[in-house]
Protein backbone atom coordinates (compact mmCIF):
# COMPACT_ATOMS: atom_id res chain seq x y z
CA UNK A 1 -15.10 6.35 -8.46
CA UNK A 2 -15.90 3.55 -10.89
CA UNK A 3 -17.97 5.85 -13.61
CA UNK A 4 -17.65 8.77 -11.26
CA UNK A 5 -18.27 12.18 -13.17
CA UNK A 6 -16.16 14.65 -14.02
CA UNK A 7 -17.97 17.25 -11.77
CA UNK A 8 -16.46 15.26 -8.36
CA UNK A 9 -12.73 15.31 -9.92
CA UNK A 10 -11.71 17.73 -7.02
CA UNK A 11 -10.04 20.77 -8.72
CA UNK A 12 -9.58 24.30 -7.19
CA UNK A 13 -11.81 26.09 -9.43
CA UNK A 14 -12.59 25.59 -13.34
CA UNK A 15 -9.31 27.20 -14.78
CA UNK A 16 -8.79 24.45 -17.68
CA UNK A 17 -4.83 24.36 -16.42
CA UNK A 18 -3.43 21.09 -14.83
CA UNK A 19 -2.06 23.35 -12.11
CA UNK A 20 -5.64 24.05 -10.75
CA UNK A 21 -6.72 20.47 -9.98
CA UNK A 22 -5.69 18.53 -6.99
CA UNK A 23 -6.58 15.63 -5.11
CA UNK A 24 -6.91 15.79 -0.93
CA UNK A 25 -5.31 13.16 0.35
CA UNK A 26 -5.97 10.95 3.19
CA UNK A 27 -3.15 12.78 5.65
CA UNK A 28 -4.79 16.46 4.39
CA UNK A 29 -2.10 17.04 1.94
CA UNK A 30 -3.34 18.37 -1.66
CA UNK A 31 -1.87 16.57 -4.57
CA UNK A 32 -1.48 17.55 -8.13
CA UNK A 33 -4.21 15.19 -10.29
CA UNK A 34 -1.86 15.47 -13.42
CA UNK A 35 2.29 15.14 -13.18
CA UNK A 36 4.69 14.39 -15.66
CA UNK A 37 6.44 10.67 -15.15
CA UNK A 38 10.30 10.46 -15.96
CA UNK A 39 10.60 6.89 -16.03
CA UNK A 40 13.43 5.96 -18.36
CA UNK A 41 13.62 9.39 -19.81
CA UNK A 42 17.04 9.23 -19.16
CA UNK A 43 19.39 13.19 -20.42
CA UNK A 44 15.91 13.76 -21.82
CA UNK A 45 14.65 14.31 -17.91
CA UNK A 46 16.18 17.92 -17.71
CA UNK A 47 14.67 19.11 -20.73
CA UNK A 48 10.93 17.38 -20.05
CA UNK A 49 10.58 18.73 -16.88
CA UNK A 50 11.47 22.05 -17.88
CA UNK A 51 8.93 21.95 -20.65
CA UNK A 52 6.31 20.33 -18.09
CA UNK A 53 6.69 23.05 -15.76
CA UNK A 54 6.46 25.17 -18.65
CA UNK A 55 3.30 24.29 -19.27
CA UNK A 56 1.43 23.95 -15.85
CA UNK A 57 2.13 20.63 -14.64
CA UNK A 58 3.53 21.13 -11.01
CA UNK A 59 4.51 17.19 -10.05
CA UNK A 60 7.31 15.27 -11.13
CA UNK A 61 7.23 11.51 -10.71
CA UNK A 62 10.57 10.13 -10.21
CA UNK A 63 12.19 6.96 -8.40
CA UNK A 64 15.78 5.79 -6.99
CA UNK A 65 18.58 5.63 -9.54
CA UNK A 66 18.50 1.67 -9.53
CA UNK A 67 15.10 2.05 -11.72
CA UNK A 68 14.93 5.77 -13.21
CA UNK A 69 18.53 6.88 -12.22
CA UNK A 70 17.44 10.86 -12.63
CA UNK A 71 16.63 11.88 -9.28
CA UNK A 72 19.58 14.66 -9.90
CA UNK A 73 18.37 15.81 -13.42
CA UNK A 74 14.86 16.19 -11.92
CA UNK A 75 15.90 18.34 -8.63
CA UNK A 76 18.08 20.66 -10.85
CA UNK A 77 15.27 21.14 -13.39
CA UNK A 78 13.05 22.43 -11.06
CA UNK A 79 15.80 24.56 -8.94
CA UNK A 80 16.06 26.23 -12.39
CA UNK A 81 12.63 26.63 -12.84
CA UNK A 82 12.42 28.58 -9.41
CA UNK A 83 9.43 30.02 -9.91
CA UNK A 84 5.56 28.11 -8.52
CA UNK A 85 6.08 25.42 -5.78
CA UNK A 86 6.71 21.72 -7.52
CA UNK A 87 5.52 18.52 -5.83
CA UNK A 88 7.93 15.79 -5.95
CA UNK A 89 7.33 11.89 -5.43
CA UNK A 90 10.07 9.72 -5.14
CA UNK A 91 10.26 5.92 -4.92
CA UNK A 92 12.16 3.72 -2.79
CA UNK A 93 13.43 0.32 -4.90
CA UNK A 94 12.92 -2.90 -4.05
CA UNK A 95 16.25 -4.05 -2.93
CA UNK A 96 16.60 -1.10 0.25
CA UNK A 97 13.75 -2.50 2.02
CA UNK A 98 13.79 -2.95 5.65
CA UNK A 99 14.07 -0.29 8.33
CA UNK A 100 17.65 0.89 8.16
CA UNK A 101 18.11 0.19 4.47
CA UNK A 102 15.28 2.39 3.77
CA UNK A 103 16.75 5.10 6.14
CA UNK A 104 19.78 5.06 4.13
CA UNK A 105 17.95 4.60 0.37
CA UNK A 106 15.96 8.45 1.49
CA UNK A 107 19.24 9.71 2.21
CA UNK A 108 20.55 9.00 -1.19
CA UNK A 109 17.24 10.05 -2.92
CA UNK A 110 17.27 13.50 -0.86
CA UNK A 111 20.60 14.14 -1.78
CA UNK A 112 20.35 13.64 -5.53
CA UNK A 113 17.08 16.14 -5.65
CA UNK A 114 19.17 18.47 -3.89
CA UNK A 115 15.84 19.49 -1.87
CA UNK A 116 15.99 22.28 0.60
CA UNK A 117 12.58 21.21 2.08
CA UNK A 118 10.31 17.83 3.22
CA UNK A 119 10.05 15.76 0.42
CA UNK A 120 6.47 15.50 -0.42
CA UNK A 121 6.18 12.45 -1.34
CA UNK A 122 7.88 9.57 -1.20
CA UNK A 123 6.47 5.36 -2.18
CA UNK A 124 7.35 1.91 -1.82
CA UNK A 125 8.00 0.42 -5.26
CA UNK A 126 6.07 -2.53 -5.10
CA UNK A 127 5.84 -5.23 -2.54
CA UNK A 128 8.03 -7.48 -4.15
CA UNK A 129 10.77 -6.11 -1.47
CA UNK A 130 9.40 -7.84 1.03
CA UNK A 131 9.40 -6.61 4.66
CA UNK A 132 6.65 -4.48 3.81
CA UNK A 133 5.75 -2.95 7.24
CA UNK A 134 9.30 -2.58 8.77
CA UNK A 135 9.81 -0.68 5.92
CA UNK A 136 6.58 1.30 6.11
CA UNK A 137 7.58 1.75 9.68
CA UNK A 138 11.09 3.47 8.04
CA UNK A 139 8.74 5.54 6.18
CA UNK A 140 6.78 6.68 8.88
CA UNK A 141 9.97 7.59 11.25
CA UNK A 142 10.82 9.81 8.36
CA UNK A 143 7.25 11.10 7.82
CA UNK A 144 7.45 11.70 11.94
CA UNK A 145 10.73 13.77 11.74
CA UNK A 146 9.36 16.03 9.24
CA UNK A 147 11.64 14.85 6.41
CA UNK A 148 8.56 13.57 3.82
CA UNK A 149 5.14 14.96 3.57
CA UNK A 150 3.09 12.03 2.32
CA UNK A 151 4.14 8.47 2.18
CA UNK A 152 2.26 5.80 -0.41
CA UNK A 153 3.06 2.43 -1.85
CA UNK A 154 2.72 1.41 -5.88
CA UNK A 155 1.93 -2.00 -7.11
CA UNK A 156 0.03 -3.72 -3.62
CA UNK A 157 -2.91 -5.77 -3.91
CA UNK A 158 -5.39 -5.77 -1.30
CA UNK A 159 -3.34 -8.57 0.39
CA UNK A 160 -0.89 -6.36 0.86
CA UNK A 161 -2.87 -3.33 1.63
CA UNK A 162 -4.95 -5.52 4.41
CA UNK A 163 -2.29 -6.74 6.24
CA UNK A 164 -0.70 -2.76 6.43
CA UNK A 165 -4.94 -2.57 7.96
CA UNK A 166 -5.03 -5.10 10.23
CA UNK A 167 -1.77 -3.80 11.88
CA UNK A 168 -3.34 -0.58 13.24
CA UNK A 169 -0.86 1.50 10.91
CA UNK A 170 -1.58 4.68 8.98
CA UNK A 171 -2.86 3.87 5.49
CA UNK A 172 -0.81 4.88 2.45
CA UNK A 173 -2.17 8.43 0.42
CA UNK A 174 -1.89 7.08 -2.79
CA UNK A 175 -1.54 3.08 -4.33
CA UNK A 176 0.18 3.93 -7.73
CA UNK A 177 -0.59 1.14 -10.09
CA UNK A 178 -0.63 0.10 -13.60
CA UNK A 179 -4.10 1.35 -14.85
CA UNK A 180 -6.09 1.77 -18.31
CA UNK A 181 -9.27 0.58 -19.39
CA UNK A 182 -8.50 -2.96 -20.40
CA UNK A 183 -7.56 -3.46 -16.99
CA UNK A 184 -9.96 -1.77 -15.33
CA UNK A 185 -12.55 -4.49 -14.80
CA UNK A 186 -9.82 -6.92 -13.83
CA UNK A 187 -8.66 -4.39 -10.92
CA UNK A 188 -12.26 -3.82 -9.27
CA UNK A 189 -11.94 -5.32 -6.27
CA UNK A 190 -8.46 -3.54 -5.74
CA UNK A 191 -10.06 0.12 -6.68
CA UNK A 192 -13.30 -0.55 -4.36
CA UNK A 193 -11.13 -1.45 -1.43
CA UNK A 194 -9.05 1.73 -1.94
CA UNK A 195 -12.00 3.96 -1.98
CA UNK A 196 -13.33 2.16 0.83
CA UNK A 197 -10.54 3.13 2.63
CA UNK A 198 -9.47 6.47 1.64
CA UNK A 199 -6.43 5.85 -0.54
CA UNK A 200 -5.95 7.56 -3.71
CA UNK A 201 -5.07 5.67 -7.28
CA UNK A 202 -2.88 6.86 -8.70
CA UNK A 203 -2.01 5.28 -12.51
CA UNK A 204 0.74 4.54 -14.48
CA UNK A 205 0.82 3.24 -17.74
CA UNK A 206 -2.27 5.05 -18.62
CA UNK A 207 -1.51 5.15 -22.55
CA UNK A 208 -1.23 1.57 -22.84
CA UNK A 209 2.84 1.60 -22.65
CA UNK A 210 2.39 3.52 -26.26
CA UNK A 211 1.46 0.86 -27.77
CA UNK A 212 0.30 1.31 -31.58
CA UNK A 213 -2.08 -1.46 -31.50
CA UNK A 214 -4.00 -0.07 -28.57
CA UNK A 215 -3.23 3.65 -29.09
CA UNK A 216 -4.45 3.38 -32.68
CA UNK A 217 -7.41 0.95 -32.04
CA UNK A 218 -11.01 1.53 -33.96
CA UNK A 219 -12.88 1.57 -31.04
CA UNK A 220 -10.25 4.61 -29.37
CA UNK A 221 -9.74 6.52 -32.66
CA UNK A 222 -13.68 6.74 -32.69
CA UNK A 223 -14.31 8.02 -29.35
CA UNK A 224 -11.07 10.49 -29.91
CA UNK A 225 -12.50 12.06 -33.56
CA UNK A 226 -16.07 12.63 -31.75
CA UNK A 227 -14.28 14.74 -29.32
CA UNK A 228 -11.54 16.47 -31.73
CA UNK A 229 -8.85 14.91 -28.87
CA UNK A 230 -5.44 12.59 -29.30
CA UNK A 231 -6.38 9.20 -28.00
CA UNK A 232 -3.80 9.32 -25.55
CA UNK A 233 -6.13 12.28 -24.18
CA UNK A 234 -9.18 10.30 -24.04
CA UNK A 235 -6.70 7.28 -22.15
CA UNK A 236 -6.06 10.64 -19.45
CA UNK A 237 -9.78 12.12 -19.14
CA UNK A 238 -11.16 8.85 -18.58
CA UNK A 239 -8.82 8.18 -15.64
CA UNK A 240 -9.20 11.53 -14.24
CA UNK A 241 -13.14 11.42 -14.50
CA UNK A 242 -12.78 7.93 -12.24
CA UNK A 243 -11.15 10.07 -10.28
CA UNK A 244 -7.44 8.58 -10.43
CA UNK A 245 -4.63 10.82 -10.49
CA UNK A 246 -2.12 10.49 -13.59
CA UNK A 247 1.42 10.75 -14.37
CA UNK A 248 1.88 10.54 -18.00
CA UNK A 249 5.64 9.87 -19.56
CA UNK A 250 7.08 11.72 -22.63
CA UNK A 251 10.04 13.78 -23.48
CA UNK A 252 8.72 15.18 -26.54
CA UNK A 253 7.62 18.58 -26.14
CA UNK A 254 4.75 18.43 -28.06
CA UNK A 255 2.93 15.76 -26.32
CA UNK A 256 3.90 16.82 -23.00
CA UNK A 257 1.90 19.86 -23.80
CA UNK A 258 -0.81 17.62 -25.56
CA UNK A 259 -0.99 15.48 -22.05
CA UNK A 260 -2.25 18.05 -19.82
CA UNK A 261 -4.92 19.43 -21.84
CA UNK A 262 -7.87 17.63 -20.55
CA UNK A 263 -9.78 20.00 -18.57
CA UNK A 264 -11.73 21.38 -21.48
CA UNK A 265 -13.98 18.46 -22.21
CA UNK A 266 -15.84 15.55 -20.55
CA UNK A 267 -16.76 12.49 -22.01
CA UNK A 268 -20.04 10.84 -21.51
CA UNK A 269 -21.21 7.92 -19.85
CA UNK A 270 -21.82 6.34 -22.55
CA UNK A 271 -18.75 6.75 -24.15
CA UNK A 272 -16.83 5.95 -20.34
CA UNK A 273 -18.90 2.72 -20.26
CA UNK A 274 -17.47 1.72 -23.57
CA UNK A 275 -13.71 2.47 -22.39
CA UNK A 276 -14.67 0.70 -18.84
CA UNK A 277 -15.39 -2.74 -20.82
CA UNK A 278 -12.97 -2.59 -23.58
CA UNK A 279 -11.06 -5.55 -22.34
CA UNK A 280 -13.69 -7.62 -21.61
CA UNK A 281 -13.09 -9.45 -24.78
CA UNK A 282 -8.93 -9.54 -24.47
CA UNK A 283 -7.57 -12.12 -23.18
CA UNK A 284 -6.23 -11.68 -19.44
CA UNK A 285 -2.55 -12.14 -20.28
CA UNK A 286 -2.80 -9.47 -22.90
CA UNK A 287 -4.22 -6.30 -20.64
CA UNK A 288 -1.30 -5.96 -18.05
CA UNK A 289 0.98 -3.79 -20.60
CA UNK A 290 3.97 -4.19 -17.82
CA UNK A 291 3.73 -7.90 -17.59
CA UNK A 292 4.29 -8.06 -20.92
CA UNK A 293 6.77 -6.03 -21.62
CA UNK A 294 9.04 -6.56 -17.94
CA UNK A 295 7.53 -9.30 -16.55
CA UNK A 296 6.49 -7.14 -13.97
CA UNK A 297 3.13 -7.86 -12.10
CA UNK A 298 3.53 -7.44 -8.05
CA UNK A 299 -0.30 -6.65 -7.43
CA UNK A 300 -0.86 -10.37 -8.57
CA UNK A 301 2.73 -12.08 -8.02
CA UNK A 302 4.12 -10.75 -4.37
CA UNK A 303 4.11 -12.69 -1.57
CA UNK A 304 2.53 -10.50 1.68
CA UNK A 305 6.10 -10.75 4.03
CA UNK A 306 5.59 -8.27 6.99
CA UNK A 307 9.47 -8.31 7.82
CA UNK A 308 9.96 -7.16 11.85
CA UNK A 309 7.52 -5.23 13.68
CA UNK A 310 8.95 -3.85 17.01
CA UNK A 311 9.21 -0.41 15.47
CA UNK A 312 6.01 1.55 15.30
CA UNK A 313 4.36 3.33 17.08
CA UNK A 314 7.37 4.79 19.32
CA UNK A 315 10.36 3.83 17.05
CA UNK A 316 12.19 3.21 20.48
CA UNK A 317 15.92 3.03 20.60
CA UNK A 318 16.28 4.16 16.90
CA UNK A 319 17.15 7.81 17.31
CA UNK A 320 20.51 6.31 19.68
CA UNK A 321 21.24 4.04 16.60
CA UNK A 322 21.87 7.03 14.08
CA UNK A 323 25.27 8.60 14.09
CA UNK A 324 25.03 12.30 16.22
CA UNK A 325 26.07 14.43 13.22
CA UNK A 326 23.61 12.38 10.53
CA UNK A 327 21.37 14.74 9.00
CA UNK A 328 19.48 14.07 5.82
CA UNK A 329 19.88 17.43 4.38
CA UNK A 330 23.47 17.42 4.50
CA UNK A 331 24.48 13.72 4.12
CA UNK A 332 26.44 13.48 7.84
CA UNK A 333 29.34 10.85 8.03
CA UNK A 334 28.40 7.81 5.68
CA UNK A 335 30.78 5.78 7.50
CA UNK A 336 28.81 6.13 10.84
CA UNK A 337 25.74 5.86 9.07
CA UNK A 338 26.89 2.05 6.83
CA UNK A 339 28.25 0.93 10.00
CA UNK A 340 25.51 1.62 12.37
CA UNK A 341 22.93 -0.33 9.55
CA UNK A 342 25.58 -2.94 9.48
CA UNK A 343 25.01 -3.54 12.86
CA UNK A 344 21.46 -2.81 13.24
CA UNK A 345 20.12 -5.03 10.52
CA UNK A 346 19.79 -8.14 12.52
CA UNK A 347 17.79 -6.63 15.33
């Protein structure tokens, strides 16, 4: 990590295809470096994934419908695609945390992928939620039960990472946060601490939110026409030679294709040393792309709330609070299941 070369990105073998790279994760699981993100791609969704899939990437990013509302659109993409398996990551919002709510939320997120199998992935937002390790603890019930593969958070600062430590809990797989190289020195101390402890980054927002101004800079253009590549794939290769996994967003055909070829080159040190200090000279306010645009920092801004505790490790009494005939593939009676969190909430 941190200038790591691209010799330790761990990939299968050297096939230059996104589909041959993968990251092991800290539960054992194997993880897709490259995916396609569907944030706000709205009808478009069907149609990118399709042409992702096309193409070799085999994850799709997704969330609940209160931020990315095409959980459906991505499930029936990839039923029609049928063909290589797909990992999927879905992301619970900030307003179903807490240990019933987030029962419910995974219901509602199963359902609209459709899935016939474990989900294999599945995050916590951000921490602005609150209740952070009740509704970790939700996560791990589920992860316990066999319904989700992998569990990870997006958007947690060390604070909130260290307090999920200190309790004695299983670590997240992956921390997916906003990352690109004017933020990189800014975010040391978060990256260290995640290597230190085993839990993949994953980044977001790796072509600086599209921005012209960045996208089209002197110092990006240069580095890009020395290695006959879009700048948007120099933005990629340099996260995947620190060893971060990426999930870039379009519903253009044309770059979705572009995206995921980035196996045929690496970049040197010198030129990742250059791209590791770009922002050096930016002001602060004007590297976080997110904060900017949605006001939307929880590394820096979220309180640490813990929410209650009693849960984990033996999740006692919680299997006698679902409804008998609940089951997550096939939805059960949501009138059991809203009156039993109803009545559990305030336990």
């Amino acid at each position: 990590l941190l200038g790591m070369p691209a010799a330790m990105v761990k990939s299968d073998n050297d096939d230059k295809s996104v589909s041959s790279h993968h990251a092991v994760l800290n539960d054992g699981s194997q993880m897709p470096m490259v995916g396609l993100g569907v944030a706000l791609s709205g009808d478009d969704t069907y149609k990118a994934v399709q042409w992702a899939l096309s193409y070799g990437y085999r994850l799709i990013d997704t969330a609940a419908d209160e931020t990315y509302d095409n959980e459906d659109l991505v499930g029936q993409a990839i039923r029609d695609w049928g063909k290589d398996k797909v990992f999927v990551t879905t992301k619970l919002w900030d307003s179903d945390h807490g240990f019933y709510q987030t029962l419910e939320a995974f219901e509602e997120s199963y359902e609209k992928l459709n899935a016939s199998e474990p989900l294999d992935l599945y995050v916590m937002h951000s921490p602005f939620g609150g209740r952070i390790l009740e509704t970790w603890d939700a996560m791990l019930f589920l992860q316990s039960k066999g319904y989700i593969k992998s569990i990870g958070v997006s958007n947690f600062g060390v604070n909130h990472l260290e307090a999920m430590a200190n309790s004695g809990r299983p670590l997240p797989v992956v921390n997916q946060i906003e990352m690109h190289p004017l933020i990189f020195q800014q975010r040391l101390p978060l990256l260290k601490w995640c290597q230190e402890h085993n839990v993949k980054i994953q980044a977001y927002g790796s072509m600086m939110s599209g921005y012209p101004k960045w996208l089209e800079a002197e110092l990006l253009v240069d580095i890009a026409e020395r290695y006959k590549k879009t700048t948007a794939q120099i933005l990629l290769r340099w996260a995947l030679q620190h060893d971060f996994l990426v999930i870039p967003k379009s519903v253009r055909e044309e770059r979705i294709k572009s995206n995921c070829q980035l196996y045929d080159f690496v970049m040197s040190e010198d030129d990742m040393n250059v791209l590791d200090h770009w922002g050096d000279s930016i002001k602060k306010k004007n590297r976080l792309m997110y904060k900017r645009s949605w006001n939307w920092n929880p590394i820096d801004e979220a309180d640490v709330h813990l929410g209650k505790t009693h849960y984990w490790p033996k999740f006692e009494g919680v299997e006698e609070s679902l409804s008998e005939d609940y089951d997550y593939g096939e939805g059960g009676n949501n009138e059991d299941w809203e009156e039993v969190i109803d009545t559990k909430n305030e336990l």
